[in-house]
N, C-alpha and C. Protein backbone atom coordinates (compact mmCIF):
# COMPACT_ATOMS: atom_id res chain seq x y z
N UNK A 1 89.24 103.49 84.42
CA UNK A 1 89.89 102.27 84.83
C UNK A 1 88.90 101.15 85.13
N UNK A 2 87.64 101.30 85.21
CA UNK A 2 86.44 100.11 85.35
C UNK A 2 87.06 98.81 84.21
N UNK A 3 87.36 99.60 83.01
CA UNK A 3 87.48 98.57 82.43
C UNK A 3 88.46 97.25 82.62
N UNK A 4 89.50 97.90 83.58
CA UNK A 4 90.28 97.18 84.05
C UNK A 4 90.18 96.37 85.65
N UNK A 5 89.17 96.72 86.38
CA UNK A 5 88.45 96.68 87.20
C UNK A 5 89.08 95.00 88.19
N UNK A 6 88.86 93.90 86.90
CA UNK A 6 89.62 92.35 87.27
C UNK A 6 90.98 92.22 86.78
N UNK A 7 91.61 93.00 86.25
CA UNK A 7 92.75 92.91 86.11
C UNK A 7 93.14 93.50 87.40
N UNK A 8 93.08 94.78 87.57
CA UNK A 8 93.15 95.37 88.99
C UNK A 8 93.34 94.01 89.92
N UNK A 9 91.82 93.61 90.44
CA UNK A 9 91.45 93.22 91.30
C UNK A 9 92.91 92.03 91.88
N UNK A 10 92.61 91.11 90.23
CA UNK A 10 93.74 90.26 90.11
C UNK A 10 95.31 90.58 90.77
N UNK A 11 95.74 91.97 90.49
CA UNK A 11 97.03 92.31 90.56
C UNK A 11 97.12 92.60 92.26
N UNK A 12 95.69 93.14 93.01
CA UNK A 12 95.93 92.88 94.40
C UNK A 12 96.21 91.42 95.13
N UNK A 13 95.54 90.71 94.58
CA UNK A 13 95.42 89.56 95.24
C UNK A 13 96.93 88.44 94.65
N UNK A 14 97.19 89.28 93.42
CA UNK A 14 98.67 88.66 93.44
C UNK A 14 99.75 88.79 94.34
N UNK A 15 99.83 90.66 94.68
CA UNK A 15 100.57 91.20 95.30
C UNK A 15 100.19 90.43 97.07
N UNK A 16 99.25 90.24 97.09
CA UNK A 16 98.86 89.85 98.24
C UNK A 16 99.15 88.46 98.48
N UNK A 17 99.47 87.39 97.96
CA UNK A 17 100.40 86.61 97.70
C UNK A 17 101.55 86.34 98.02
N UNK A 18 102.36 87.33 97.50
CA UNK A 18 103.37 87.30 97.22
C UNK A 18 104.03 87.91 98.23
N UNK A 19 103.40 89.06 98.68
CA UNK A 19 103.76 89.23 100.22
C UNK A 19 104.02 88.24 101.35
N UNK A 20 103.16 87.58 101.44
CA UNK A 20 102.85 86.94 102.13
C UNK A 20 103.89 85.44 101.84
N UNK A 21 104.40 84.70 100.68
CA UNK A 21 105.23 84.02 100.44
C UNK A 21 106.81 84.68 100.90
N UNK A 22 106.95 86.13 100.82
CA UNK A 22 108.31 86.69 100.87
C UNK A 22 108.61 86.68 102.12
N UNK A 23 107.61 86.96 103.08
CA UNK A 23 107.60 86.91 104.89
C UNK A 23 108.01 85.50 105.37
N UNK A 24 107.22 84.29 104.64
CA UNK A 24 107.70 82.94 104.82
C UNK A 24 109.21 82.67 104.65
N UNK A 25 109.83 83.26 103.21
CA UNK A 25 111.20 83.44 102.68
C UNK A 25 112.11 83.90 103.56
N UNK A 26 111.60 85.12 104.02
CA UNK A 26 112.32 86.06 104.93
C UNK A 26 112.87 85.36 106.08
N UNK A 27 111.22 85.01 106.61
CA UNK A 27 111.38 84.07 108.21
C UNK A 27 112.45 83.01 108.05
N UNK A 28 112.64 82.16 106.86
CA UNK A 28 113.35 80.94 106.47
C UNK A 28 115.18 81.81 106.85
N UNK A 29 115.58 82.57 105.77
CA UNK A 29 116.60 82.98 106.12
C UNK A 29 116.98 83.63 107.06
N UNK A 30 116.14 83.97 107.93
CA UNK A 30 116.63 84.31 109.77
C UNK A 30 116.84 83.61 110.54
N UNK A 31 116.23 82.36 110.10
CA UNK A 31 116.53 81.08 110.97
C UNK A 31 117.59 80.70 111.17
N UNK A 32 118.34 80.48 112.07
CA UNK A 32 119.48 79.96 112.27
C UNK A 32 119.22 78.42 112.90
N UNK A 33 120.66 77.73 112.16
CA UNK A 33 120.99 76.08 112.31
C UNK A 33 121.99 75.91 112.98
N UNK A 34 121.92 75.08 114.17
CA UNK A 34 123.57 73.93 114.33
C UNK A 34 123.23 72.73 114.06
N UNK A 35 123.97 72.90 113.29
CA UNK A 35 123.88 71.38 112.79
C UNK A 35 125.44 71.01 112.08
N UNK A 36 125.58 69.90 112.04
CA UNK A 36 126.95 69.28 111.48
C UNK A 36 127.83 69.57 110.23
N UNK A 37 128.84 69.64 109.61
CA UNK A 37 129.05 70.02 108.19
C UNK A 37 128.32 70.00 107.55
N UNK A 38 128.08 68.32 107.07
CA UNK A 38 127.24 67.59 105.91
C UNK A 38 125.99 68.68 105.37
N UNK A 39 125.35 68.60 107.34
CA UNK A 39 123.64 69.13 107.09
C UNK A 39 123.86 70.89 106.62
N UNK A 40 125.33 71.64 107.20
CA UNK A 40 125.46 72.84 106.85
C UNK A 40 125.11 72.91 105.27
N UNK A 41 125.85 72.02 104.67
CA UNK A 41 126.28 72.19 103.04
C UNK A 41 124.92 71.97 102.49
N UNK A 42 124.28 71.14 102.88
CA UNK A 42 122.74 70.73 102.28
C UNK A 42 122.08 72.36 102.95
N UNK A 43 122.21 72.52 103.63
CA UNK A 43 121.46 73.57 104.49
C UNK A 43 122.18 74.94 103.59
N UNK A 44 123.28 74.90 103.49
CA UNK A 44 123.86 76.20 102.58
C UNK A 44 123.29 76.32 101.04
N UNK A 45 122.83 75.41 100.43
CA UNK A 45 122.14 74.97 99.02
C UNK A 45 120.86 75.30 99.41
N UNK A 46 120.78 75.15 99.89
CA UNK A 46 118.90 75.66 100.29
C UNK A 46 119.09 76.64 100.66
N UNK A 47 119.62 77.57 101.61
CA UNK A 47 119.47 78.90 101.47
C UNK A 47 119.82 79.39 99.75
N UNK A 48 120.79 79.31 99.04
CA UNK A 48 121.09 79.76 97.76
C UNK A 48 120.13 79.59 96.79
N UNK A 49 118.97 78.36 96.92
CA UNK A 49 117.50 78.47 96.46
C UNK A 49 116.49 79.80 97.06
N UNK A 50 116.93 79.37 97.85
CA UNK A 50 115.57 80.48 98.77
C UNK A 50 115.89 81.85 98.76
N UNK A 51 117.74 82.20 98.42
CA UNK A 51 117.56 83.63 98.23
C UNK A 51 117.40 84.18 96.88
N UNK A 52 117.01 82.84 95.94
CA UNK A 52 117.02 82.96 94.54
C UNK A 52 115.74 83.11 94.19
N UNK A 53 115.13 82.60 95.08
CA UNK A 53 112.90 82.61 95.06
C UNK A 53 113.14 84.26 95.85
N UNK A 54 113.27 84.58 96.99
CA UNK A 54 113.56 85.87 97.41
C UNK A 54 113.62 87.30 96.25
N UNK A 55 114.73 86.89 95.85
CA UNK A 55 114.81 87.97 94.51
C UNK A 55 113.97 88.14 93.15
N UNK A 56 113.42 86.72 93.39
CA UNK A 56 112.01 86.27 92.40
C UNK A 56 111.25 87.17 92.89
N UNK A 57 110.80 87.10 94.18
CA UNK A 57 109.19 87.36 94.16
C UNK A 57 108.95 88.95 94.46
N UNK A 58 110.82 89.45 94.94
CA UNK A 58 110.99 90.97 95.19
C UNK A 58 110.82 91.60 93.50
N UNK A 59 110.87 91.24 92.83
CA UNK A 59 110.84 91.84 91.27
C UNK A 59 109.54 91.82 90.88
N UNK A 60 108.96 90.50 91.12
CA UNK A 60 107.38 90.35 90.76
C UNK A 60 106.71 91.95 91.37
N UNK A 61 107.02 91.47 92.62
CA UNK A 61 106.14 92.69 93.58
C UNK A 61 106.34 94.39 92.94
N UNK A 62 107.49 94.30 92.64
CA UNK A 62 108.31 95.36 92.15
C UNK A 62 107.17 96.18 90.82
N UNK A 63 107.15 94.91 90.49
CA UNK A 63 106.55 95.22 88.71
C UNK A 63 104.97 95.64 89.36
N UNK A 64 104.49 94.68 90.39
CA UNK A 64 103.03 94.68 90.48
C UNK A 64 102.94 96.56 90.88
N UNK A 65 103.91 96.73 91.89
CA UNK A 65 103.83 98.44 92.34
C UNK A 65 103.55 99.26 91.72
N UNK A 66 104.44 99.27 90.55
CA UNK A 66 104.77 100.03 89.53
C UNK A 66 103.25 100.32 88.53
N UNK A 67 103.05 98.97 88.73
CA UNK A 67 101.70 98.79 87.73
C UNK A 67 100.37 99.26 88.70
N UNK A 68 100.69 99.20 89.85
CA UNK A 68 99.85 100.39 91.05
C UNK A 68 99.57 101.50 90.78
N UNK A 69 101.39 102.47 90.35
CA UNK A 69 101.38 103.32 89.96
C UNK A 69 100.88 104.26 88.57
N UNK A 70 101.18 103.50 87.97
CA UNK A 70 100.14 103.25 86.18
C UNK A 70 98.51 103.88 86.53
N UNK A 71 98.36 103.12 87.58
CA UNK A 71 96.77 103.14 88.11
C UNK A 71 96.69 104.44 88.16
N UNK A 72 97.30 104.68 89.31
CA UNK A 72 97.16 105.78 89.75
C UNK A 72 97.47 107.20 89.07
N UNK A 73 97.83 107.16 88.07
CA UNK A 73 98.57 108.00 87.11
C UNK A 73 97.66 108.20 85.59
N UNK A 74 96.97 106.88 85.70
CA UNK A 74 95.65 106.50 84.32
C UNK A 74 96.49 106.46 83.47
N UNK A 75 97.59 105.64 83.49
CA UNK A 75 98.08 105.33 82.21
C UNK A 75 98.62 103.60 82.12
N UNK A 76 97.82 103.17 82.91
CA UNK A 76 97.52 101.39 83.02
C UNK A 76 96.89 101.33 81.90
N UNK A 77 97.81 100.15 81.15
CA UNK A 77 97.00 99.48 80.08
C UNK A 77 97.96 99.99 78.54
N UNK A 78 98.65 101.39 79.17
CA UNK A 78 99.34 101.76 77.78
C UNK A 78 100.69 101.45 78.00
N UNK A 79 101.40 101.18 77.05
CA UNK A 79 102.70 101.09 76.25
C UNK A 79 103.43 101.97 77.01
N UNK A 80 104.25 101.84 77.81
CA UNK A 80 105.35 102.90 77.98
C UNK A 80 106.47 103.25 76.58
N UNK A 81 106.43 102.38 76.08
CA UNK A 81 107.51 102.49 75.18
C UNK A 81 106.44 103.55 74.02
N UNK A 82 105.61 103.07 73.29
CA UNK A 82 105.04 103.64 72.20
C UNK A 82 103.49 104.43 72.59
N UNK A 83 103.05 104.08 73.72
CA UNK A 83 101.98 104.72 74.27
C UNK A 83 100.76 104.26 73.86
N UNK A 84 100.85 103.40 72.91
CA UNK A 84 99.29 102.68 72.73
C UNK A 84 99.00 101.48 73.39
N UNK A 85 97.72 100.94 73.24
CA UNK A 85 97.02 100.05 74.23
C UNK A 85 98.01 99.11 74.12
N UNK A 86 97.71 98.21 75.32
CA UNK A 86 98.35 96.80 75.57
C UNK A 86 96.82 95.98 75.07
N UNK A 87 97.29 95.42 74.55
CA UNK A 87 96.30 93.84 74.50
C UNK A 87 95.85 93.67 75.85
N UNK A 88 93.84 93.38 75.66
CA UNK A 88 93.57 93.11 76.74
C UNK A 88 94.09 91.40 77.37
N UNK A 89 94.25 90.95 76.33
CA UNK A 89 94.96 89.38 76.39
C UNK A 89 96.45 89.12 76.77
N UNK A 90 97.38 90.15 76.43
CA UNK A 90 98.34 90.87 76.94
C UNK A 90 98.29 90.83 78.61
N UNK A 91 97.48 91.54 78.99
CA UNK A 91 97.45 91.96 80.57
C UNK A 91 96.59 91.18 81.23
N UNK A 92 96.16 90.36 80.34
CA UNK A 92 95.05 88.87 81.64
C UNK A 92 96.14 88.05 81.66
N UNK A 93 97.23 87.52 80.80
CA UNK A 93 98.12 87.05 81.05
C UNK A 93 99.46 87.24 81.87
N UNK A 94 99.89 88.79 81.46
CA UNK A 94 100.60 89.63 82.51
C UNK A 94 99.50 91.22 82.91
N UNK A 95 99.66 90.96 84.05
CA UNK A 95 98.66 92.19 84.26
C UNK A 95 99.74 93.30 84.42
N UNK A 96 101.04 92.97 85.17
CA UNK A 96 101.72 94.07 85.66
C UNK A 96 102.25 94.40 84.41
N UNK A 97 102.24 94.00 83.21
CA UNK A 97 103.71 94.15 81.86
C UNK A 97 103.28 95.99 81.63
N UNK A 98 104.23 96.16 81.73
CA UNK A 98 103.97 97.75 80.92
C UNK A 98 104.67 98.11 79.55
N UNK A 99 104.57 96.91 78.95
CA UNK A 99 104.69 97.11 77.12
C UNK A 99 103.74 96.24 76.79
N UNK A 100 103.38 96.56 75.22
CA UNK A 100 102.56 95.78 73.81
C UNK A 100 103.38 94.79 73.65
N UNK A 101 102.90 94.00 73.23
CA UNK A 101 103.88 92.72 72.98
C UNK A 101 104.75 93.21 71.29
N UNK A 102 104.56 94.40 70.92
CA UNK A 102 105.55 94.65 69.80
C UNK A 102 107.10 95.21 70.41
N UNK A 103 106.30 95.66 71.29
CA UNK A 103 107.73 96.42 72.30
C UNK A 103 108.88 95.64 73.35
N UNK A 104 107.31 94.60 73.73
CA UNK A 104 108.41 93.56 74.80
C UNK A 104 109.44 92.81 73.77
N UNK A 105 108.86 92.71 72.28
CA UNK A 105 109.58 91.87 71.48
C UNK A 105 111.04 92.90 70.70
N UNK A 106 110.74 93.42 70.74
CA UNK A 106 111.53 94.50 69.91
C UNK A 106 112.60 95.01 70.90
């Protein structure tokens, strides 16, 4: 796995990110408002953004795990679908993808 070494590295410091944005998310929707209709309805639209970034960044993380697990398993870098390499250009662009771009396409 050396060879993957900055992709790795990359995929912590994503995950580490993204953690850290989801806690902000989190904190946001615990917050409670009084405030007037108007500001409810503006205030109800913004939560329906924020639980829409929420479910964003829970999938990202999701994928980054998974691609933890790859690690840990030594089979980062291959194709789940067909089992051969991913493009190293492939995974500097998505590090977590666990298909070849013949497979994501197909």
């Amino acid at each position: 796995m050396d060879e993957y070494k900055e992709l790795i590295d990359k995929l912590m410091i994503r995950r580490d990110e993204l953690q850290e944005k989801l806690r902000k998310v989190e904190k946001s929707l615990r917050e409670t408002h009084d405030k007037d209709s108007e500001e409810q309805a503006v205030e109800r639209s913004h939560e329906e953004v924020v639980e829409v970034l929420e479910g964003s960044i829970r999938l990202e993380l999701e994928q980054i795990y998974e691609a933890f697990s790859r690690i840990e398993k030594d089979t980062y870098g291959l194709c789940v679908v067909c089992e051969k390499p991913i493009s190293v250009k492939r995974l500097e662009a998505l590090p977590y993808t666990d298909r070849c771009i013949d497979c994501a396409q197909g």
